[in-house]
PDB file of N, CA and C in Angstrom:
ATOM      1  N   UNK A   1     156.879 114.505  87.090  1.00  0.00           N
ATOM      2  CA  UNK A   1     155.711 113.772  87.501  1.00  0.00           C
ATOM      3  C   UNK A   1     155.412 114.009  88.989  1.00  0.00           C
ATOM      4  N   UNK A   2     156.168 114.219  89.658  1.00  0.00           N
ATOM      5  CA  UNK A   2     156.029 114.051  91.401  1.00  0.00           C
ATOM      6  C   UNK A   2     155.613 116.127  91.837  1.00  0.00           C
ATOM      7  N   UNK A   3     156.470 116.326  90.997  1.00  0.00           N
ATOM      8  CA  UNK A   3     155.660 118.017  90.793  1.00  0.00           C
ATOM      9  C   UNK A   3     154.423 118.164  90.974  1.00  0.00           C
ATOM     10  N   UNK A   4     153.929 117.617  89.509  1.00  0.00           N
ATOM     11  CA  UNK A   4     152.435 117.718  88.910  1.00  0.00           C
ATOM     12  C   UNK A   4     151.526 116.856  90.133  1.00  0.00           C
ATOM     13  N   UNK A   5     152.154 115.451  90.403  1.00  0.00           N
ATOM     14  CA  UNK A   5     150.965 115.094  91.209  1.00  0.00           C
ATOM     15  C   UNK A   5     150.671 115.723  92.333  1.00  0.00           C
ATOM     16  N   UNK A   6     151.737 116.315  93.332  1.00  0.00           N
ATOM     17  CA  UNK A   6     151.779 116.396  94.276  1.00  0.00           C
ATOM     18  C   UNK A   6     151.145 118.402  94.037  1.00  0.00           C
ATOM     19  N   UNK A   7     151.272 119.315  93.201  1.00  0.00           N
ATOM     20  CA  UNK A   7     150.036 120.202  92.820  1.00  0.00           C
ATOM     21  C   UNK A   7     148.953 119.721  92.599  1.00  0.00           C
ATOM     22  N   UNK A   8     148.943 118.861  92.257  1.00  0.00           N
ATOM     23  CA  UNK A   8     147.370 118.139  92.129  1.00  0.00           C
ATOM     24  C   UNK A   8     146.730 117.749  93.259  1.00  0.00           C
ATOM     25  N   UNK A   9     147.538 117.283  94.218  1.00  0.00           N
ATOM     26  CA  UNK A   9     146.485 116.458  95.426  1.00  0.00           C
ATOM     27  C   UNK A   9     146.835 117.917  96.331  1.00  0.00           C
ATOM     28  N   UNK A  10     147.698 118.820  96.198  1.00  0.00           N
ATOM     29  CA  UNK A  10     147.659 120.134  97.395  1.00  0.00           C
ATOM     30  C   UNK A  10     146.282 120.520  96.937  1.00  0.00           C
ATOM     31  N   UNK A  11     146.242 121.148  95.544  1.00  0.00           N
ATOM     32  CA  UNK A  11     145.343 122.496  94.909  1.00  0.00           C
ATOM     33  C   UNK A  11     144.164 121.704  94.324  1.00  0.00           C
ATOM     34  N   UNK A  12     144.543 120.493  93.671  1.00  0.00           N
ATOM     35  CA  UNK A  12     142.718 120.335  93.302  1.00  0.00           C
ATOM     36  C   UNK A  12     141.968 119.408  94.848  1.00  0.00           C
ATOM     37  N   UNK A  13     142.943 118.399  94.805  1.00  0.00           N
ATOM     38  CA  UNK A  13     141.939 117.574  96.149  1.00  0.00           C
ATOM     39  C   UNK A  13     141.815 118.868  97.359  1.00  0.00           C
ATOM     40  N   UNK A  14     142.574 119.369  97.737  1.00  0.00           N
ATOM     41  CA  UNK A  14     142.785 120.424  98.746  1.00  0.00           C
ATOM     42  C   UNK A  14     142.954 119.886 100.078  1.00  0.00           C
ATOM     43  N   UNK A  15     144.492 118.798  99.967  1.00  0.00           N
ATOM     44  CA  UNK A  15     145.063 118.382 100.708  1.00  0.00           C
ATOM     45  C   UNK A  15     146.039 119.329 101.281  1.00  0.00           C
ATOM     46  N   UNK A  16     145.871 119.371 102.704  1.00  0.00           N
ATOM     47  CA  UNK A  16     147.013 120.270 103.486  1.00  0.00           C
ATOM     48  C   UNK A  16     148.653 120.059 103.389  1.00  0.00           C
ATOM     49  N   UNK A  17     148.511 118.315 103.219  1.00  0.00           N
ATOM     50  CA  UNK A  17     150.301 117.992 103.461  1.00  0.00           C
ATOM     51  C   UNK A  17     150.342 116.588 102.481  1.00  0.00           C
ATOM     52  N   UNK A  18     151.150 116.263 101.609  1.00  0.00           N
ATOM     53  CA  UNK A  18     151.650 115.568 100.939  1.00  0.00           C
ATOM     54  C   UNK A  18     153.070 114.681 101.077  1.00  0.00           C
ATOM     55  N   UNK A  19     153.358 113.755 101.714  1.00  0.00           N
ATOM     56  CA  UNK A  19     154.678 113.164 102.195  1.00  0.00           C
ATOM     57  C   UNK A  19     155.038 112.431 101.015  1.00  0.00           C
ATOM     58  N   UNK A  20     156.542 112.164 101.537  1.00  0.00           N
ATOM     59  CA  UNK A  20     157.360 111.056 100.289  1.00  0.00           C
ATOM     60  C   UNK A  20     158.406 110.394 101.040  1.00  0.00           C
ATOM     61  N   UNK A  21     158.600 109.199 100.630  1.00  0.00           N
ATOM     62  CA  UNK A  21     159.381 108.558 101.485  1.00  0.00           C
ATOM     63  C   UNK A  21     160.608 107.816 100.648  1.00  0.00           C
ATOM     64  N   UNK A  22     161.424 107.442 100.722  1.00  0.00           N
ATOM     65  CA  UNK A  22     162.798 107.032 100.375  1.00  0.00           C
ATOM     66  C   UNK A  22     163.503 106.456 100.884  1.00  0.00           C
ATOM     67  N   UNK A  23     164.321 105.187 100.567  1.00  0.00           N
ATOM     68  CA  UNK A  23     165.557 104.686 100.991  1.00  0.00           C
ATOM     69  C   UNK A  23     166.531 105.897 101.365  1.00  0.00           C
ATOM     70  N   UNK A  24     167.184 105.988 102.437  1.00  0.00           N
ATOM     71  CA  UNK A  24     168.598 106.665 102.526  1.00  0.00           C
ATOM     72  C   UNK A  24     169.608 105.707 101.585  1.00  0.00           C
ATOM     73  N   UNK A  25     169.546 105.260 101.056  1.00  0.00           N
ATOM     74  CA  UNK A  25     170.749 104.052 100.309  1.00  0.00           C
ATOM     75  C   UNK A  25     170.557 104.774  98.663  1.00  0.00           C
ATOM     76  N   UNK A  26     169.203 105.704  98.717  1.00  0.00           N
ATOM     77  CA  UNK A  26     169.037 106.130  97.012  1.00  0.00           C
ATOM     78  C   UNK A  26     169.180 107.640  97.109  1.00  0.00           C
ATOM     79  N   UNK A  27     170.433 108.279  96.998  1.00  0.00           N
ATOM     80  CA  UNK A  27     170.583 109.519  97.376  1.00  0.00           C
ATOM     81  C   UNK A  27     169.596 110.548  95.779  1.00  0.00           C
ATOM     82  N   UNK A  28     169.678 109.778  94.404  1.00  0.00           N
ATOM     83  CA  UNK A  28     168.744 110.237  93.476  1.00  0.00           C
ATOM     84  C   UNK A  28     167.559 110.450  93.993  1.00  0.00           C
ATOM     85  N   UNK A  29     166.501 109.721  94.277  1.00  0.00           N
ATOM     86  CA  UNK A  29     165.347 109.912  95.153  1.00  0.00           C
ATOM     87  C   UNK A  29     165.377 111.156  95.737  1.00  0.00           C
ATOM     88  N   UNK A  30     166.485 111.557  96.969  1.00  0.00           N
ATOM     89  CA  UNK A  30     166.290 112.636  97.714  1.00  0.00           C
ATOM     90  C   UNK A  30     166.744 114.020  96.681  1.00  0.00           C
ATOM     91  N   UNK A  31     167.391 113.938  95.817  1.00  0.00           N
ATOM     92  CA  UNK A  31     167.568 115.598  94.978  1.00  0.00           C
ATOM     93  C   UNK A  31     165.918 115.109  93.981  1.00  0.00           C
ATOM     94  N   UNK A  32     165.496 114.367  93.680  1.00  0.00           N
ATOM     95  CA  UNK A  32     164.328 114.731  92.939  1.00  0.00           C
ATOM     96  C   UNK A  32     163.141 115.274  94.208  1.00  0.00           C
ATOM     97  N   UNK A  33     163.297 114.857  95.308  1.00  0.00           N
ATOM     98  CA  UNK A  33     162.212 115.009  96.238  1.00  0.00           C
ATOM     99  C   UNK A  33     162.542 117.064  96.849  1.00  0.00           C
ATOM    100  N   UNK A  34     163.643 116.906  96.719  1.00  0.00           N
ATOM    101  CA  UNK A  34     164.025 118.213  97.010  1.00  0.00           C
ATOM    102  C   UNK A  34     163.666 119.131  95.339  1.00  0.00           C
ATOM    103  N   UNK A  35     164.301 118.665  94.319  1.00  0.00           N
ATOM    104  CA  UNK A  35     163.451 119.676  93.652  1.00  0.00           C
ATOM    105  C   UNK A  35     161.929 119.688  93.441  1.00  0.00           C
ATOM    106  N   UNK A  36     160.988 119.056  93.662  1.00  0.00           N
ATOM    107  CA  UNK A  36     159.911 119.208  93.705  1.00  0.00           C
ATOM    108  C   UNK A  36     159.076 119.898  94.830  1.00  0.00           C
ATOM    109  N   UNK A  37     160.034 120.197  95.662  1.00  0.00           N
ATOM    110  CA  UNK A  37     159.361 121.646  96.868  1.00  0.00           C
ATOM    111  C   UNK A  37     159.192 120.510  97.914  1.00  0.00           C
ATOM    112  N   UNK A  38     159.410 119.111  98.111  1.00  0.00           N
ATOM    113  CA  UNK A  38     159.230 118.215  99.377  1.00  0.00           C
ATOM    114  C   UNK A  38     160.264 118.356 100.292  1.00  0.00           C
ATOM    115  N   UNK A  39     160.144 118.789 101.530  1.00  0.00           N
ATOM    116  CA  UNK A  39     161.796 119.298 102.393  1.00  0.00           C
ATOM    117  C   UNK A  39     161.790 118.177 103.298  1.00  0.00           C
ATOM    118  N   UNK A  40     163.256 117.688 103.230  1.00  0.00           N
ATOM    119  CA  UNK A  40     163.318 116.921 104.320  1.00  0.00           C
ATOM    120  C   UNK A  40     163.548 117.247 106.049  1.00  0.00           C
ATOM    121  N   UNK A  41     162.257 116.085 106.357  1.00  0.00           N
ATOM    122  CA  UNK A  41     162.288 116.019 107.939  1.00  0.00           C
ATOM    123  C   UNK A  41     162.783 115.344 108.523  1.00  0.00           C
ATOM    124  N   UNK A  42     163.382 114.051 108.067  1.00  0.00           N
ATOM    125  CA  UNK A  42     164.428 113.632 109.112  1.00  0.00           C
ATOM    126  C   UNK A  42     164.417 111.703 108.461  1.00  0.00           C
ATOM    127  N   UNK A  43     165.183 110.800 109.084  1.00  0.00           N
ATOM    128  CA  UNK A  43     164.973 109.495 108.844  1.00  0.00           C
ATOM    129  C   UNK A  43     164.077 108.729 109.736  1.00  0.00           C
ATOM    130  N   UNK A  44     163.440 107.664 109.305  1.00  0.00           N
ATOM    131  CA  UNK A  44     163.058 106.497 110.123  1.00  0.00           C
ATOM    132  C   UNK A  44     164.077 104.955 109.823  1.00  0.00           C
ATOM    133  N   UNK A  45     164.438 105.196 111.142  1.00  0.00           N
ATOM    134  CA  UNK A  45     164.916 103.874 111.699  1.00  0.00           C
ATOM    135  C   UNK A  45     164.694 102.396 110.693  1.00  0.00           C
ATOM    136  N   UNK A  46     165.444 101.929 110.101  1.00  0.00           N
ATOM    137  CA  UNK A  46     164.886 100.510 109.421  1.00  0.00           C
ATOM    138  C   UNK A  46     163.337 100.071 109.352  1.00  0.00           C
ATOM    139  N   UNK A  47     162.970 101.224 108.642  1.00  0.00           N
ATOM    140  CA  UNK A  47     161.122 101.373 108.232  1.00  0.00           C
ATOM    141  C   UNK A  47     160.480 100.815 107.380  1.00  0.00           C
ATOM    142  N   UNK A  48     161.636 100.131 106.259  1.00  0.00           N
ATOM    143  CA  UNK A  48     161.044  99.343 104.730  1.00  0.00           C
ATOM    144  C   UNK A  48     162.076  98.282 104.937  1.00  0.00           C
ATOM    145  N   UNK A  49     161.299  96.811 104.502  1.00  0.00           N
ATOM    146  CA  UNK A  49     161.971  95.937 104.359  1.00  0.00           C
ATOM    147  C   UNK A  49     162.000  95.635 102.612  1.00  0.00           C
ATOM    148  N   UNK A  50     163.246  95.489 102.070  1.00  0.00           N
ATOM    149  CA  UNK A  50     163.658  95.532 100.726  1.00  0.00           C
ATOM    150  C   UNK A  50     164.155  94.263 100.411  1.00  0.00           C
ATOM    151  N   UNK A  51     164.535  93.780  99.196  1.00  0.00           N
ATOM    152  CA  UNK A  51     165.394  92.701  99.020  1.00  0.00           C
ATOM    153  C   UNK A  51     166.481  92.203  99.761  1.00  0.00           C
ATOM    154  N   UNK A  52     167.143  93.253  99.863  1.00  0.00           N
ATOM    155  CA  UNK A  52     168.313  93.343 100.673  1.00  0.00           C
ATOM    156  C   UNK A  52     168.218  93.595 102.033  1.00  0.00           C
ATOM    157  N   UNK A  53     167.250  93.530 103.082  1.00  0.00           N
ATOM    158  CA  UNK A  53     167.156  93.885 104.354  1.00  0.00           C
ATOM    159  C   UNK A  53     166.699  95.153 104.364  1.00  0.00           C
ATOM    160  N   UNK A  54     166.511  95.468 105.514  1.00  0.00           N
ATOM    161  CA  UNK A  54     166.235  96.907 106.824  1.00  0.00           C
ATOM    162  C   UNK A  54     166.390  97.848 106.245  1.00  0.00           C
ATOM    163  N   UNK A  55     165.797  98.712 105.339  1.00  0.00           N
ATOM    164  CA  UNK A  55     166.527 100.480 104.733  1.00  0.00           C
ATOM    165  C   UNK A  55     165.713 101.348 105.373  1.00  0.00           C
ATOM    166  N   UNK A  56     166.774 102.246 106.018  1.00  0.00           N
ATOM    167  CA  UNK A  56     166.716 103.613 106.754  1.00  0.00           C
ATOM    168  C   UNK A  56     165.548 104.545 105.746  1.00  0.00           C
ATOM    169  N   UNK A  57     164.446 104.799 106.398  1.00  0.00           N
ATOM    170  CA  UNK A  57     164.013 106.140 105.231  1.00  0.00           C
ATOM    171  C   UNK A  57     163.914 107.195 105.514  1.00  0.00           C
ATOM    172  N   UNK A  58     164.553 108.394 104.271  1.00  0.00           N
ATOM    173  CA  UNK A  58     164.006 109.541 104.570  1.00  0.00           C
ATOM    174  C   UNK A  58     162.719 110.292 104.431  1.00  0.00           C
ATOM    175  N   UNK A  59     162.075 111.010 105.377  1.00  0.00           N
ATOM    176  CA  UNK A  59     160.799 111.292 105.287  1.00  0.00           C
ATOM    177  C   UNK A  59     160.497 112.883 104.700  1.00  0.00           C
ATOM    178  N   UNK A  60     160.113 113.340 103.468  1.00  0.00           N
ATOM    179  CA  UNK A  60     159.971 114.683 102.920  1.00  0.00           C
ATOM    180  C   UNK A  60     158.606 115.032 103.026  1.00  0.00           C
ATOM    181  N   UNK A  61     158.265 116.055 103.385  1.00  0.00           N
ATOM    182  CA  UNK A  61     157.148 116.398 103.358  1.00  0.00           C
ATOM    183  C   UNK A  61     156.745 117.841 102.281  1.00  0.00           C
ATOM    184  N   UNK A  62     155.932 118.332 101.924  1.00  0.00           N
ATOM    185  CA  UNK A  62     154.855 119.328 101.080  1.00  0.00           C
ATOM    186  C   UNK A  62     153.990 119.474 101.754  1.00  0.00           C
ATOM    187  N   UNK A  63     153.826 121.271 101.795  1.00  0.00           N
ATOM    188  CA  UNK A  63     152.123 121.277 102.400  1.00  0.00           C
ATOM    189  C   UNK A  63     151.801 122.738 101.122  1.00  0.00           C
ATOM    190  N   UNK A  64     150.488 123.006 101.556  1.00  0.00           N
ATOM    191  CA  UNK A  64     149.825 124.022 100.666  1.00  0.00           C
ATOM    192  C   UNK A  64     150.209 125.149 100.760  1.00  0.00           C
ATOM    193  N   UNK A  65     150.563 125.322 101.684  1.00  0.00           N
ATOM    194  CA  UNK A  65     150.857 126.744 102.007  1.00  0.00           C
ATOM    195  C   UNK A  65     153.057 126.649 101.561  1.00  0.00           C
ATOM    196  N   UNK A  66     153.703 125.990 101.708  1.00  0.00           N
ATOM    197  CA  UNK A  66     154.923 125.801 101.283  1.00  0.00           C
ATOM    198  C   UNK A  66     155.851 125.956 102.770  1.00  0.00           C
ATOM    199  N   UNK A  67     155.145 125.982 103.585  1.00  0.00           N
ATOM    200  CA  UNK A  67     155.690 125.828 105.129  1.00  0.00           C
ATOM    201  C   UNK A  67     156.199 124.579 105.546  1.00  0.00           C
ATOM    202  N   UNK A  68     157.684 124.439 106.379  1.00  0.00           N
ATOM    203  CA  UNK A  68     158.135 123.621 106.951  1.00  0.00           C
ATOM    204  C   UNK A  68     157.448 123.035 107.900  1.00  0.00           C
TER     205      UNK A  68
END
């Protein structure tokens, strides 16, 4: 699903860059974000507040061209 949408908003909307964001606490999240061509750029600091408090996120990005 995160494949397909994220070809969809590059190639039909003809969006340049597509982000995804994640708990660092859900390491599943980050291998699905990595197989779908989203590379990770780095964390933000206690960026989402969750049930449980403050979670670190990692930030993946996609662009059209498949450039870092």
């Amino acid at each position: 699903m995160v494949i397909g949408l994220s070809r969809w908003a590059l190639n039909d909307l003809g969006l340049h860059r597509v982000e995804l964001a994640h708990s660092v606490a859900n390491p599943a999240s980050c291998r699905v974000a990595d197989k779908a061509g989203f590379r990770l750029e780095g964390a933000k600091h206690r960026a989402l507040l969750h049930a449980d408090g403050w979670h670190d996120m990692h930030l993946h990005a996609r662009t059209r061209d498949g450039r870092p």
